[in-house]
Protein backbone atom coordinates (compact mmCIF):
# COMPACT_ATOMS: atom_id res chain seq x y z
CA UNK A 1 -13.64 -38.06 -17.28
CA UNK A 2 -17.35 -39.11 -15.83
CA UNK A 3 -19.81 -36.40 -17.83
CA UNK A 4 -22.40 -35.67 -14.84
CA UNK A 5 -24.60 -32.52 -14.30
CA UNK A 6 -22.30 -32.22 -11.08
CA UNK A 7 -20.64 -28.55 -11.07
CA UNK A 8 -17.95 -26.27 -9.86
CA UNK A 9 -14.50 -28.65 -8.47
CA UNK A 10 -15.52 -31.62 -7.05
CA UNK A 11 -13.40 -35.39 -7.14
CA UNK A 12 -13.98 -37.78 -10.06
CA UNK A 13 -13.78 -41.58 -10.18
CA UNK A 14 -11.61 -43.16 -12.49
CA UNK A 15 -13.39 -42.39 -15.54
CA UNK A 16 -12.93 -40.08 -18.61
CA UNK A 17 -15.87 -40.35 -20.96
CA UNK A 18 -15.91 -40.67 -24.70
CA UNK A 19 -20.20 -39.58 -24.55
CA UNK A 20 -22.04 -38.51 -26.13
CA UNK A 21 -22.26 -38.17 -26.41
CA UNK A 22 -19.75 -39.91 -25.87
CA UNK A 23 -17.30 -42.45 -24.80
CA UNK A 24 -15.41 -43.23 -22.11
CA UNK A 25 -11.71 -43.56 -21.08
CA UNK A 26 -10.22 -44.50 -17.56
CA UNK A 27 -8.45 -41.49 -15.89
CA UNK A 28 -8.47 -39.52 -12.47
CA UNK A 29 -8.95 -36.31 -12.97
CA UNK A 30 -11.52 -32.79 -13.07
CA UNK A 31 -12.80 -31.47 -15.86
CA UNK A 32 -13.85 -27.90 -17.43
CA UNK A 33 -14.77 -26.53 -20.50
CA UNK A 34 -12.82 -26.04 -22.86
CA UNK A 35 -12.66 -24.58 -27.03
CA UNK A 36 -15.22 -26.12 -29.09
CA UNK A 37 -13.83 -29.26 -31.78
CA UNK A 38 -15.09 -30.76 -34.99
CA UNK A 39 -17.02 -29.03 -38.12
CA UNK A 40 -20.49 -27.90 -39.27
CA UNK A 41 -23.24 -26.31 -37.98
CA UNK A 42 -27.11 -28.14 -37.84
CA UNK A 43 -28.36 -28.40 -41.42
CA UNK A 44 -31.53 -26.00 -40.95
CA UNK A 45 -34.35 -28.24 -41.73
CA UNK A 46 -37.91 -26.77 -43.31
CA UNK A 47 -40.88 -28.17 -41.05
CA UNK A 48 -38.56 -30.20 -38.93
CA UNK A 49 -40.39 -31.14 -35.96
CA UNK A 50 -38.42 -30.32 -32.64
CA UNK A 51 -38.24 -33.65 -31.80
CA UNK A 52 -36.26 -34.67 -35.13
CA UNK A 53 -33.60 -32.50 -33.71
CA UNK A 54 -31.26 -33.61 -31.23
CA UNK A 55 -31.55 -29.93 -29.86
CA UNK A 56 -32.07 -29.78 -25.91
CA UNK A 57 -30.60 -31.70 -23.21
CA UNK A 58 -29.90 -35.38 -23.08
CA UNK A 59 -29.47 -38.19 -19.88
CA UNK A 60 -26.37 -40.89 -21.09
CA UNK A 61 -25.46 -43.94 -20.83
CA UNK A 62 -21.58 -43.90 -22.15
CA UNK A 63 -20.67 -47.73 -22.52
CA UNK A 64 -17.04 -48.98 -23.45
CA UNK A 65 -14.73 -52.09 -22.69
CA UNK A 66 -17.72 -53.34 -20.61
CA UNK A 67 -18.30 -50.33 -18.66
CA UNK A 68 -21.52 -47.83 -18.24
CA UNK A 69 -21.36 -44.71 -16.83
CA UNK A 70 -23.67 -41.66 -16.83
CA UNK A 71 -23.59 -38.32 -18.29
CA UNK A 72 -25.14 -35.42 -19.68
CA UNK A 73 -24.85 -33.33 -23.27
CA UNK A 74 -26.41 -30.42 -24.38
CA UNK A 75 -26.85 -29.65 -27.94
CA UNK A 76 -27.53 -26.04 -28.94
CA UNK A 77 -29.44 -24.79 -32.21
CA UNK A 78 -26.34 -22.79 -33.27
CA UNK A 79 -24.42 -26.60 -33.40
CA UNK A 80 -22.61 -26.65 -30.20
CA UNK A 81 -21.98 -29.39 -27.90
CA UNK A 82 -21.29 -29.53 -24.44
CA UNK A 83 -21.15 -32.53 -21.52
CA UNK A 84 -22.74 -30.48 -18.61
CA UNK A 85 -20.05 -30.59 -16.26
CA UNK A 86 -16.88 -29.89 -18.89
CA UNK A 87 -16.26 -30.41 -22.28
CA UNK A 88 -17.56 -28.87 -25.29
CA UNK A 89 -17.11 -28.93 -28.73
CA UNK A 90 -19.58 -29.59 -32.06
CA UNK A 91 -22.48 -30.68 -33.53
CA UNK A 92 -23.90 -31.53 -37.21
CA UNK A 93 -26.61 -33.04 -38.69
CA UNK A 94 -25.35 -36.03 -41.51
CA UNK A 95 -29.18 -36.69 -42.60
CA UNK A 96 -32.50 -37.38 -41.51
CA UNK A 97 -32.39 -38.51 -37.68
CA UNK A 98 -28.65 -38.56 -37.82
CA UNK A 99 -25.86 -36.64 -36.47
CA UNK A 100 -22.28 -36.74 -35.64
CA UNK A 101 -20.96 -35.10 -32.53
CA UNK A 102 -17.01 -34.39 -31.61
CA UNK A 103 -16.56 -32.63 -27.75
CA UNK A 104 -12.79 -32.16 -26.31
CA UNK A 105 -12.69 -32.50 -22.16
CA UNK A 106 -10.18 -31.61 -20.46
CA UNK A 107 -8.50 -33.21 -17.35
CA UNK A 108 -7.28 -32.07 -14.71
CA UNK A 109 -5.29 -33.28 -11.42
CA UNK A 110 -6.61 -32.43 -8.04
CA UNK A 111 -3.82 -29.67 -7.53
CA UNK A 112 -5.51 -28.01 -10.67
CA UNK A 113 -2.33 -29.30 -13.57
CA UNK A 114 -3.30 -30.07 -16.90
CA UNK A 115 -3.11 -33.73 -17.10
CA UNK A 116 -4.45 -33.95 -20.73
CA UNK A 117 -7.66 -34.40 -22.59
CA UNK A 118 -10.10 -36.69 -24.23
CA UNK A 119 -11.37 -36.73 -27.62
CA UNK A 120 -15.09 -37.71 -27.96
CA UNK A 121 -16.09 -38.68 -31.94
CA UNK A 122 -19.48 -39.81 -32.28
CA UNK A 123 -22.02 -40.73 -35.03
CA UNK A 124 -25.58 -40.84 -33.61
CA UNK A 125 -29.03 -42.06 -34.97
CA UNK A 126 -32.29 -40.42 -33.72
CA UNK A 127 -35.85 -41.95 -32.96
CA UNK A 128 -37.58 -39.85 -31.35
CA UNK A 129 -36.63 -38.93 -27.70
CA UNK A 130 -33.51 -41.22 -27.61
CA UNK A 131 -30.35 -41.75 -29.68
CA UNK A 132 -27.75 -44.41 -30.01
CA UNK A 133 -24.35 -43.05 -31.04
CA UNK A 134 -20.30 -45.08 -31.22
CA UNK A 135 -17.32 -44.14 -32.11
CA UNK A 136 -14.09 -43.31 -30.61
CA UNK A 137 -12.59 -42.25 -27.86
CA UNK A 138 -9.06 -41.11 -27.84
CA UNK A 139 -6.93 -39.47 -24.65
CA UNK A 140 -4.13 -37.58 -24.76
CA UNK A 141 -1.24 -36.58 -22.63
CA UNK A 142 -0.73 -33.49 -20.91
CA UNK A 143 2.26 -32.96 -24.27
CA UNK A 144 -0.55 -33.88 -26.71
CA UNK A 145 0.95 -37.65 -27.06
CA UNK A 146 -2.06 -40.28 -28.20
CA UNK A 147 -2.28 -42.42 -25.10
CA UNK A 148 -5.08 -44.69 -25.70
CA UNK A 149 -8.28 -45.07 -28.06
CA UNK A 150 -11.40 -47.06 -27.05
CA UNK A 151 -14.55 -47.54 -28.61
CA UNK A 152 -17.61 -46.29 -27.24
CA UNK A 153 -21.16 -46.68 -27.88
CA UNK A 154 -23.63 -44.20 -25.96
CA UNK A 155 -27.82 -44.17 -25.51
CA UNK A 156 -29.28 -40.88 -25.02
CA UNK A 157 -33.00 -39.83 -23.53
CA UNK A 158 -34.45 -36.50 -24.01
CA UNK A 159 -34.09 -35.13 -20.51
C-alpha cells in the first residue's frame, strides 16, 4: 500500500505502507478506508500552541528495508487518523511533542477482492513542523493470517 493524496481507483506499485505515519510493506494492491484502530483520544492540552499538535495534514517519507516512499496522513482534533488515499485509524498524544499513531489499510486486487490489510503502529516525536515516528508494520492475509512484519521509520512535514 503506497499512502499518496491520489483518489478514487487508480493502480498501485508494489508497495503497502506502514506510515505514518507509517511504514511500509511490499504488496500490489488498492486501497480504501476502512474502521478506525488503536486507543485514546488527543490529551487536551491548556495553552498548547497549534503547532505542538500534530493536528493538520502531513507530507511522508515512509522508509523500511531500505526503501522510501511518499505519503500523506491527516490527524484530526477528535484523535483520528487517516493516510489520504485509504486507511484510517487513531491517534494519541503519549507526552509533550509525542504521539503514537495505529491506521489499518486495506488492500485490494484490481478486480476489487479483499486481498488483506496492513497494520501501521507508530510512536512519533514532534519539533515543530516535522516529526520522526518507527515502529511496525505488520500485513495480513485476506483470512487474517500474519504474513509479514517490517520495521518502519517515517519523517513528516507540516503540509
Amino acid at each position: 500500500m503506497k499512502r499518496s493524496a491520489d483518489t478514487g481507483r487508480r493502480r498501485r506499485t508494489p508497495a503497502v505502507v506502514a506510515a505514518a505515519v507509517l511504514a511500509a510493506v511490499p504488496m500490489t494492491g488498492t486501497s480504501t478506508a476502512v474502521a478506525p484502530a488503536g486507543t485514546g483520544a488527543p490529551a487536551a492540552g491548556a495553552g498548547r500552541a497549534a503547532a505542538a499538535s500534530p493536528v493538520g495534514r502531513w507530507a511522508l517519507k515512509v522508509s523500511f528495508e531500505g526503501h522510501t516512499y511518499d505519503s500523506t496522513v491527516q490527524f484530526t482534533p477528535g484523535g483520528t487518523a487517516f493516510i489520504v488515499g485509504g486507511g484510517a485509524g487513531r491517534w494519541s498524544r503519549t507526552g509533550d511533542g509525542r504521539f503514537t499513531f495505529r491506521i489499518a489499510e486495506p488492500m485490494w486486487s484490481e478486480r476489487g477482492d479483499y486481498l488483506g490489510r496492513v497494520s501501521v503502529d507508530q510512536s512519533a516525536r514532534l519539533t515543530g513542523d516535522t516529526f520522526t515516528s518507527s515502529g511496525v508494520s505488520r500485513q495480513y492475509d485476506a483470512d487474517d493470517v500474519l504474513t509479514r512484519s517490517v520495521q518502519a521509520h517515517d519523517t513528516g512535514t507540516r503540509s
